[in-house]
Protein backbone atom coordinates (compact mmCIF):
# COMPACT_ATOMS: atom_id res chain seq x y z
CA UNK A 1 0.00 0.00 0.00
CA UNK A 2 2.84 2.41 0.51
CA UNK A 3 4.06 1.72 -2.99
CA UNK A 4 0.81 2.98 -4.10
CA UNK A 5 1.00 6.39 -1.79
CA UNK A 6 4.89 7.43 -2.78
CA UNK A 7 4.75 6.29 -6.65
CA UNK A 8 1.25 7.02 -7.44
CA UNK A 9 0.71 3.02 -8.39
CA UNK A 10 3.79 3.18 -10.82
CA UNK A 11 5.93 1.29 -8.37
CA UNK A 12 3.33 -2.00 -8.68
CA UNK A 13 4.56 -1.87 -12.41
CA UNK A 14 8.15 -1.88 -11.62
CA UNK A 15 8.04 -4.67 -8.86
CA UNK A 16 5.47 -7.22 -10.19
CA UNK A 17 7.37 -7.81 -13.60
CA UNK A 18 10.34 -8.60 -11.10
CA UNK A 19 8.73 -11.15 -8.78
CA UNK A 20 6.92 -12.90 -12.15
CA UNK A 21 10.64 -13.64 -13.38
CA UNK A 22 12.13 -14.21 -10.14
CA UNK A 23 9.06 -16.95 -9.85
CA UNK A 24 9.58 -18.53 -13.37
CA UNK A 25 13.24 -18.65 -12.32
CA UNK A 26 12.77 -20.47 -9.49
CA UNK A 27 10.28 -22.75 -11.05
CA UNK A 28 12.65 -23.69 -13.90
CA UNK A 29 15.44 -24.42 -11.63
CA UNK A 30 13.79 -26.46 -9.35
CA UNK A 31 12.08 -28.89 -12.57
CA UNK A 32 15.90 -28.94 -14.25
CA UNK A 33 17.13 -30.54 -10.68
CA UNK A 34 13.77 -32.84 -10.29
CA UNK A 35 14.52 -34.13 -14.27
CA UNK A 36 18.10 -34.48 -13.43
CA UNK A 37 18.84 -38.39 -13.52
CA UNK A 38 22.01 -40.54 -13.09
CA UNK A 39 23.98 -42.22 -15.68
CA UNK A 40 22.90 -46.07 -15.23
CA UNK A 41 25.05 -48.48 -14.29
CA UNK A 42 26.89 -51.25 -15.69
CA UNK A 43 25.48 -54.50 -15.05
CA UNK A 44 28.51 -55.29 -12.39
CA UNK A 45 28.32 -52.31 -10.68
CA UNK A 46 26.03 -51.96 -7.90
CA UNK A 47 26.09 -49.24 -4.88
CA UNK A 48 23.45 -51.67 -2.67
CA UNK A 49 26.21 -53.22 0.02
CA UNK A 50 26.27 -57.60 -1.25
CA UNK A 51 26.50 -59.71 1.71
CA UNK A 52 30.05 -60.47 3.44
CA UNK A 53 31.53 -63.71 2.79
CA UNK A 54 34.18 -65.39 5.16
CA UNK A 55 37.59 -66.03 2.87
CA UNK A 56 38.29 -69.50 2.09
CA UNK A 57 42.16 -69.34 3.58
CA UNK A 58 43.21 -69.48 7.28
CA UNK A 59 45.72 -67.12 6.21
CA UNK A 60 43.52 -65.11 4.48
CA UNK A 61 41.56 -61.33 5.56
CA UNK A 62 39.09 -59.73 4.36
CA UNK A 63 39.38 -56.05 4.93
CA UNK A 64 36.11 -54.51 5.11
CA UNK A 65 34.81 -50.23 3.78
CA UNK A 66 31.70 -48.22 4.25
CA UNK A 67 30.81 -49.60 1.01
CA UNK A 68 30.20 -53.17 2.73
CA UNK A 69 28.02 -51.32 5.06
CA UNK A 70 24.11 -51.27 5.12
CA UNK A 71 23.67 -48.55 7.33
CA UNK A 72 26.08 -46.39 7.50
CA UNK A 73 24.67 -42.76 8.89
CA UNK A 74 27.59 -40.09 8.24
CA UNK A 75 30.26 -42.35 8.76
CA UNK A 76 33.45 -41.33 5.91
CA UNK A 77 36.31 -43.30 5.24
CA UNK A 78 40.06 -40.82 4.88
CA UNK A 79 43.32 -41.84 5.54
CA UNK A 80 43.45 -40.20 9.52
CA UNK A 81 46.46 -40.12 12.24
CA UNK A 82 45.02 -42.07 15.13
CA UNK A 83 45.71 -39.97 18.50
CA UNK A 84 49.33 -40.95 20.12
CA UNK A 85 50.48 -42.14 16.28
CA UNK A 86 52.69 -40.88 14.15
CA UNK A 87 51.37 -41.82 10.62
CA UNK A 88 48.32 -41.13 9.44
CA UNK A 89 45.87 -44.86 7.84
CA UNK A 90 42.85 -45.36 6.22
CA UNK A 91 40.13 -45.25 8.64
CA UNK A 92 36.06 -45.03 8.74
CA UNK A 93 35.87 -41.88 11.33
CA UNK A 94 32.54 -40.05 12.86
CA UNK A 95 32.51 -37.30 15.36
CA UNK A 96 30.41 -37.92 18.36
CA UNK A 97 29.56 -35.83 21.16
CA UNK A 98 27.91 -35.90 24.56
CA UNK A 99 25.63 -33.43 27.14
CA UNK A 100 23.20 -31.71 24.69
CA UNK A 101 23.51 -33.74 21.65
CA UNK A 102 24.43 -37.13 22.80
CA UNK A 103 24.12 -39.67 20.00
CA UNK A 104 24.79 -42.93 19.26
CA UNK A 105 26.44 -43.95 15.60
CA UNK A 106 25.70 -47.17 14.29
CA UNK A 107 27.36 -49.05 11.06
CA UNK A 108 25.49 -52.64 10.03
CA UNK A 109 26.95 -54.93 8.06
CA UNK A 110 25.44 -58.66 6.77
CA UNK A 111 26.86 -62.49 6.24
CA UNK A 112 25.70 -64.53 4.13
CA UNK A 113 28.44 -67.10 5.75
CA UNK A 114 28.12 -67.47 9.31
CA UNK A 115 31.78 -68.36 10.14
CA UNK A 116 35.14 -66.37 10.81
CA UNK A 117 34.89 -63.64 13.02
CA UNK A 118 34.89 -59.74 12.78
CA UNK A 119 37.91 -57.99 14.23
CA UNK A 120 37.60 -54.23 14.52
CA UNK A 121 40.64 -52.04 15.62
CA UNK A 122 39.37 -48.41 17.33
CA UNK A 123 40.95 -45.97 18.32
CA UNK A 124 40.18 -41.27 18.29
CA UNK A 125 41.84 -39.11 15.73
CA UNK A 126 44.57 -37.32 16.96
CA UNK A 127 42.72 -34.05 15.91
CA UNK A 128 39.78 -35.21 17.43
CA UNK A 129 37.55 -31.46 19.05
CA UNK A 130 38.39 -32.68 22.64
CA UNK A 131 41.11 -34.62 24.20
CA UNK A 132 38.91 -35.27 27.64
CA UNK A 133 36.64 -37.49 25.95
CA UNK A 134 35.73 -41.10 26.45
CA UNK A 135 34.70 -43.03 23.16
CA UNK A 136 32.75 -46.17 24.03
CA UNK A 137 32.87 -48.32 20.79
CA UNK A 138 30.09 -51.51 21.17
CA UNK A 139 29.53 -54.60 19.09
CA UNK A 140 26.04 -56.27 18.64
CA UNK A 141 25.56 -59.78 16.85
CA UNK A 142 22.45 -60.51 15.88
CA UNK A 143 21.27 -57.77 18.31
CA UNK A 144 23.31 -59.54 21.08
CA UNK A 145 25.72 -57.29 22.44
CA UNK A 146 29.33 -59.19 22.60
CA UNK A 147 31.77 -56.72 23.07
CA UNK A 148 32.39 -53.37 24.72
CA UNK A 149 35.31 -51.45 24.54
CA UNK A 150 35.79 -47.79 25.61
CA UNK A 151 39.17 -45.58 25.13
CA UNK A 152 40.30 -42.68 26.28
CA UNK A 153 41.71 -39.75 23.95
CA UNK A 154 45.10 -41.95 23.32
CA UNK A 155 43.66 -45.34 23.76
CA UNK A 156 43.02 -48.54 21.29
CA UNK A 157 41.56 -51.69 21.06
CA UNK A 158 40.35 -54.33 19.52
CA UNK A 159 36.47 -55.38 19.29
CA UNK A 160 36.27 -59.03 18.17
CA UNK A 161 33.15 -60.60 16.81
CA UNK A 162 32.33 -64.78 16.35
CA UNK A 163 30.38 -65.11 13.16
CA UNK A 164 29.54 -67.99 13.73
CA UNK A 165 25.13 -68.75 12.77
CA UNK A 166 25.27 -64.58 12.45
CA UNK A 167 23.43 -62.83 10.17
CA UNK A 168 24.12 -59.05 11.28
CA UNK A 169 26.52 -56.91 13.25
CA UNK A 170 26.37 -53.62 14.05
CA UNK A 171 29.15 -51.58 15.87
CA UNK A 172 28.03 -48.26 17.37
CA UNK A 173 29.95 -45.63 18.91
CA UNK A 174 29.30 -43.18 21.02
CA UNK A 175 30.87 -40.66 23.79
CA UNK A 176 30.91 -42.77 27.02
CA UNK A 177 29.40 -42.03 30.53
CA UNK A 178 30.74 -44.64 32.56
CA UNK A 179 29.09 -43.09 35.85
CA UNK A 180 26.54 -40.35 37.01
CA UNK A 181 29.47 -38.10 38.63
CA UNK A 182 31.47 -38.08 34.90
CA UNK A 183 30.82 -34.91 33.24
CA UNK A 184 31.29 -34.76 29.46
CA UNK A 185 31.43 -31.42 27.20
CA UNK A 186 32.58 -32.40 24.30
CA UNK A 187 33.24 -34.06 21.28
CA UNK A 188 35.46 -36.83 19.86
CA UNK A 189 36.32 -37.98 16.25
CA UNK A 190 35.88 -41.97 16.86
CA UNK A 191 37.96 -44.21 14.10
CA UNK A 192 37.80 -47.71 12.96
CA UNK A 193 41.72 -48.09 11.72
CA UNK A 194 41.31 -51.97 10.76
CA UNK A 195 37.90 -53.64 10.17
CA UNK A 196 38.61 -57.57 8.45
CA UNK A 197 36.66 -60.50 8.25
CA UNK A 198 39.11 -63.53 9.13
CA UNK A 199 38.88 -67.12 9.06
């Protein structure tokens, strides 16, 4: 209504061209990204996780990525220095945090061959936000929890899984509260350094 008292109704010419091709603007970008399709994929190549088999050798490993995992929330995979190392590896990492926005991070991964076990080596990034932080790293088989492991800032260790008859495991990590007098406030970048499937 003010554009109508200061311009005498010439200002509703100038704007309402503007919004009309500000709108079509906006509608033709948002149909181009909604038409916008993927190249398709080569019969071999597949981005749904296959199951995990156990290898055939006693010697032999199978060394296990994110893109064996089912569920893998914001979970990345970069070649990180673990805290108390020297050299940096290639490691699945996700920041977690307690207090305010506590939350536990969960990767899932499925055998089609119950035998072998899971080994998972865990450790914190050496740049992780906070060095007073507690990661508590937890294995579930068939929803069965079978090991617990939790490391300070500088700590390892190794979470180890039987296969055998399982279907699923899940590890989940999370910032630990190991009593009600530990106060956390803060956050922690939580790594997997070695993740295999052995005989």
């Amino acid at each position: 209504m003010w554009v109508d008292l200061v311009t005498r109704g010439f200002g509703l010419f100038l704007t309402w061209p503007i919004c009309m091709i500000w709108a079509a603007t906006a509608a033709s970008s948002y149909t181009t990204d909604s038409l916008t399709t993927t190249a398709p994929q080569s019969p071999g190549e597949s981005t749904t996780p296959q199951a995990i088999v156990t290898p055939d050798s006693a010697q032999a490993e199978r060394r296990l990525t994110l893109a064996d995992a089912f569920n893998k929330s914001d979970w990345t995979e970069a070649d990180v220095t673990p805290a108390g190392k020297v050299e940096a590896v290639p490691a699945m990492q996700k920041d977690v945090s307690c207090g305010y926005s506590e939350s536990v991070e969960r990767l899932e991964f499925r055998f089609a061959q119950g035998t072998g076990r899971l080994e998972a080596d865990v450790a914190q990034a050496m740049t992780s936000p906070s060095s007073a932080v507690r990661v508590q790293f937890t294995a579930h088989a068939d929803g069965r929890q079978v090991d617990v492991k939790t490391i300070p800032f500088a700590g390892t260790a190794t979470l180890s899984v039987p296969l055998a008859g399982v279907t699923v495991v899940t590890i989940s990590v999370q910032a630990a509260k190991t009593d009600s007098s530990y106060t956390c406030g803060g956050a922690a970048t939580a790594l997997i350094t070695r993740l295999v499937v052995v005989r």
